[in-house]
N, C-alpha and C. Protein backbone atom coordinates (compact mmCIF):
# COMPACT_ATOMS: atom_id res chain seq x y z
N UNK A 1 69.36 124.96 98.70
CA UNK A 1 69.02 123.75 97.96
C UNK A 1 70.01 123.61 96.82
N UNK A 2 70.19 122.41 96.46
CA UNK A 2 71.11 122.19 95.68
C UNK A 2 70.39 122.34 94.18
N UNK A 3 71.39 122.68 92.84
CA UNK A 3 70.83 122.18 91.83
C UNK A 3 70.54 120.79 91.06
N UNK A 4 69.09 120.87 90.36
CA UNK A 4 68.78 119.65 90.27
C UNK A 4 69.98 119.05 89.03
N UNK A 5 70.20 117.69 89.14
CA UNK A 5 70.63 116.68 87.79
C UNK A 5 69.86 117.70 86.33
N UNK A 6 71.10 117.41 85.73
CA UNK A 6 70.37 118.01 84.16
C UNK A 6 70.53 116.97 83.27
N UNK A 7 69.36 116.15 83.67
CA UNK A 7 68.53 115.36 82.81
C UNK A 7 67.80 115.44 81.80
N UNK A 8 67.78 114.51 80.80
CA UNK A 8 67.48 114.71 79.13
C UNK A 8 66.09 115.45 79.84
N UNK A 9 65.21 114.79 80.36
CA UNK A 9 63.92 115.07 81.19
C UNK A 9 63.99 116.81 81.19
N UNK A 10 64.75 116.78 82.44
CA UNK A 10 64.65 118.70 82.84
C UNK A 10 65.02 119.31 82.04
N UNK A 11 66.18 118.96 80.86
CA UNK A 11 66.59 120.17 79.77
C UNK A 11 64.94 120.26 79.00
N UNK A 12 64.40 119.38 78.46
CA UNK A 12 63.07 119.19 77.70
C UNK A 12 62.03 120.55 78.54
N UNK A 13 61.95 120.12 79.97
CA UNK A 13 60.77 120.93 80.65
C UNK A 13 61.40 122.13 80.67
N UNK A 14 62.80 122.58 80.94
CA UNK A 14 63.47 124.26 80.70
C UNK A 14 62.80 124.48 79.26
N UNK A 15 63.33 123.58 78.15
CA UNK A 15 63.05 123.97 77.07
C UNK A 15 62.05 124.84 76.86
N UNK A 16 60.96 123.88 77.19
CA UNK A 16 59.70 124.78 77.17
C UNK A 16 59.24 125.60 77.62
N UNK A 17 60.02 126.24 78.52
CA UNK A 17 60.08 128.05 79.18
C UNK A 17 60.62 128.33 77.86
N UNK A 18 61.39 127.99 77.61
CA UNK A 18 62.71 129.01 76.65
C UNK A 18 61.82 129.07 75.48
N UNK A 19 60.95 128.56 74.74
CA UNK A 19 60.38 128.41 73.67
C UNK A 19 59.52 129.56 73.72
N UNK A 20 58.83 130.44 74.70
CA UNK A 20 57.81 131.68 74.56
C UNK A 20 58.16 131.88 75.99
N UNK A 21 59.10 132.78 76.00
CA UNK A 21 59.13 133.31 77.76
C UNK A 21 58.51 134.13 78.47
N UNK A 22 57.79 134.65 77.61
CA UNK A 22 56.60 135.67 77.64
C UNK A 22 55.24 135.09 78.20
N UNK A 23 54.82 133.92 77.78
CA UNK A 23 53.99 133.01 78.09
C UNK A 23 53.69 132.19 79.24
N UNK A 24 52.70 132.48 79.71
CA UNK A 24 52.39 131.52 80.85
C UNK A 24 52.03 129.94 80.51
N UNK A 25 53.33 129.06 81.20
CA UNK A 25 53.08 128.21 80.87
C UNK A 25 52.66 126.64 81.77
N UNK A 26 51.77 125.90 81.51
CA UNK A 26 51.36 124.71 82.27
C UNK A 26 52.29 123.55 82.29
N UNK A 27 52.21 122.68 83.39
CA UNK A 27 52.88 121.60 83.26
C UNK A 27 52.43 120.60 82.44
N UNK A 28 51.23 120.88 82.36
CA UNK A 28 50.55 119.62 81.17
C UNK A 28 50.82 120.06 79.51
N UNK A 29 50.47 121.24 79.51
CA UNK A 29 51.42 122.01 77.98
C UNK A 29 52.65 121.46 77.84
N UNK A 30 53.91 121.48 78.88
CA UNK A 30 55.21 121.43 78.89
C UNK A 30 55.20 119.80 78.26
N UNK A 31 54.27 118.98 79.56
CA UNK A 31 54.58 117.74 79.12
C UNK A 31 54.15 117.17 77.60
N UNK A 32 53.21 117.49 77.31
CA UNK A 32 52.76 117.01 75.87
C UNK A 32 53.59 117.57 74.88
N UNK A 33 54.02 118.40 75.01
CA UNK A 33 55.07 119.21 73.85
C UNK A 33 56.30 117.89 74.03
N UNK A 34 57.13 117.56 75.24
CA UNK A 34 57.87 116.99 75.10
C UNK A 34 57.25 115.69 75.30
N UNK A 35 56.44 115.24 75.05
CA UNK A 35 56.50 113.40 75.25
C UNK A 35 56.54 112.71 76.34
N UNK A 36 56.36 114.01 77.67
CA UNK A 36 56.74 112.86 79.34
C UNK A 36 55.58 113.16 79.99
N UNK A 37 55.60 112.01 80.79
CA UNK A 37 54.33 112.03 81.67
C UNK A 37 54.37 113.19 82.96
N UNK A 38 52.75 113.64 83.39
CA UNK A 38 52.70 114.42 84.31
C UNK A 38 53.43 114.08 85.79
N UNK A 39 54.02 112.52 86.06
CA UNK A 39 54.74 112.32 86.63
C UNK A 39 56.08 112.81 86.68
N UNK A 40 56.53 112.85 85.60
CA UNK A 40 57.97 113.20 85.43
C UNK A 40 58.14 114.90 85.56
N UNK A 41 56.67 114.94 84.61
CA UNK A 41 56.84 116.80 84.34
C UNK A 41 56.99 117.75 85.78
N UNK A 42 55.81 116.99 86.71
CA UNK A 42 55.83 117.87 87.63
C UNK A 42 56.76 117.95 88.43
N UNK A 43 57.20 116.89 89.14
CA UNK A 43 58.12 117.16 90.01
C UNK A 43 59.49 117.67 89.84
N UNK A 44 59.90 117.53 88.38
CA UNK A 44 60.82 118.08 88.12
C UNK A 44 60.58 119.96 87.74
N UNK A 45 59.27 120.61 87.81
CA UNK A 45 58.74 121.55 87.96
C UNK A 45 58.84 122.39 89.48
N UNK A 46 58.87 121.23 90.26
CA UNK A 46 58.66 121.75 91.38
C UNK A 46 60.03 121.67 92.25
N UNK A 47 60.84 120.73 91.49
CA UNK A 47 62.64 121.23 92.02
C UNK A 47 62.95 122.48 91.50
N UNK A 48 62.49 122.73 89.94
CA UNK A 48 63.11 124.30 89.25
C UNK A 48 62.33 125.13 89.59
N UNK A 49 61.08 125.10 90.92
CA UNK A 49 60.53 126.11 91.06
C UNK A 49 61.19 126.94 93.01
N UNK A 50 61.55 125.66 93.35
CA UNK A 50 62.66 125.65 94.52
C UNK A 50 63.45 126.25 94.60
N UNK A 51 64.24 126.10 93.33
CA UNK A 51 65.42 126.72 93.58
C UNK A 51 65.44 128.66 92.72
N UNK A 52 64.30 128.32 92.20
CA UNK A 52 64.16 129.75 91.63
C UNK A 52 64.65 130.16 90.38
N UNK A 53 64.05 128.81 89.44
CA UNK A 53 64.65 128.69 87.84
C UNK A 53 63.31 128.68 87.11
N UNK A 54 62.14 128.55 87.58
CA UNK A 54 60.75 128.54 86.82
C UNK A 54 59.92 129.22 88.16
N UNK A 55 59.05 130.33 87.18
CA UNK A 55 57.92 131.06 88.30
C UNK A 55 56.67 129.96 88.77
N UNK A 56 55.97 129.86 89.50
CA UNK A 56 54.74 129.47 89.71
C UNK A 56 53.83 130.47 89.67
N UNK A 57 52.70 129.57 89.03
CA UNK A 57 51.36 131.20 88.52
C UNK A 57 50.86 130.95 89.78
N UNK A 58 50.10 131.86 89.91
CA UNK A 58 48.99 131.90 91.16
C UNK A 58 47.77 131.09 91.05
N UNK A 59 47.62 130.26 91.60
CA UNK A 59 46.45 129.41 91.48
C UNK A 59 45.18 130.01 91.42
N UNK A 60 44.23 129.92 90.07
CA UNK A 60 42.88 130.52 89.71
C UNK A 60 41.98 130.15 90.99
N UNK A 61 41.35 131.31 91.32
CA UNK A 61 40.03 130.85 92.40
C UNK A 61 38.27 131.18 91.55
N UNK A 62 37.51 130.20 91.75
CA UNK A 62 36.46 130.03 91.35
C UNK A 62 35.66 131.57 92.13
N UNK A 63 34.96 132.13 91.18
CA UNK A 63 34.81 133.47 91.72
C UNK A 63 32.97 133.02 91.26
């Protein structure tokens, strides 16, 4: 896969890895920190998770 465009957008959502890398972080966290909608946030989440530039958590199961 190719790398994505580095758009004002995707530098913003990297950002917010880079800000606590230690931290598990949400796409709805990411987006409200920077100002973009869950439209924008996610999918550009899910190109940097493609190519192997942002982890994905494991989805919580109702126990």
């Amino acid at each position: 896969m190719r790398t994505p465009r580095m758009t004002q957008a995707t530098q913003l959502v990297l950002d917010g890895f880079l800000r606590d890398e230690a931290a598990e972080r949400h796409g709805y966290e990411i987006g409200a920190e920077a100002g973009l909608p869950s439209g924008t946030v996610h999918p550009i989440l899910a190109r940097l998770e493609a190519i192997g530039k942002v982890p994905r958590a494991a989805p919580m199961t109702a126990s």
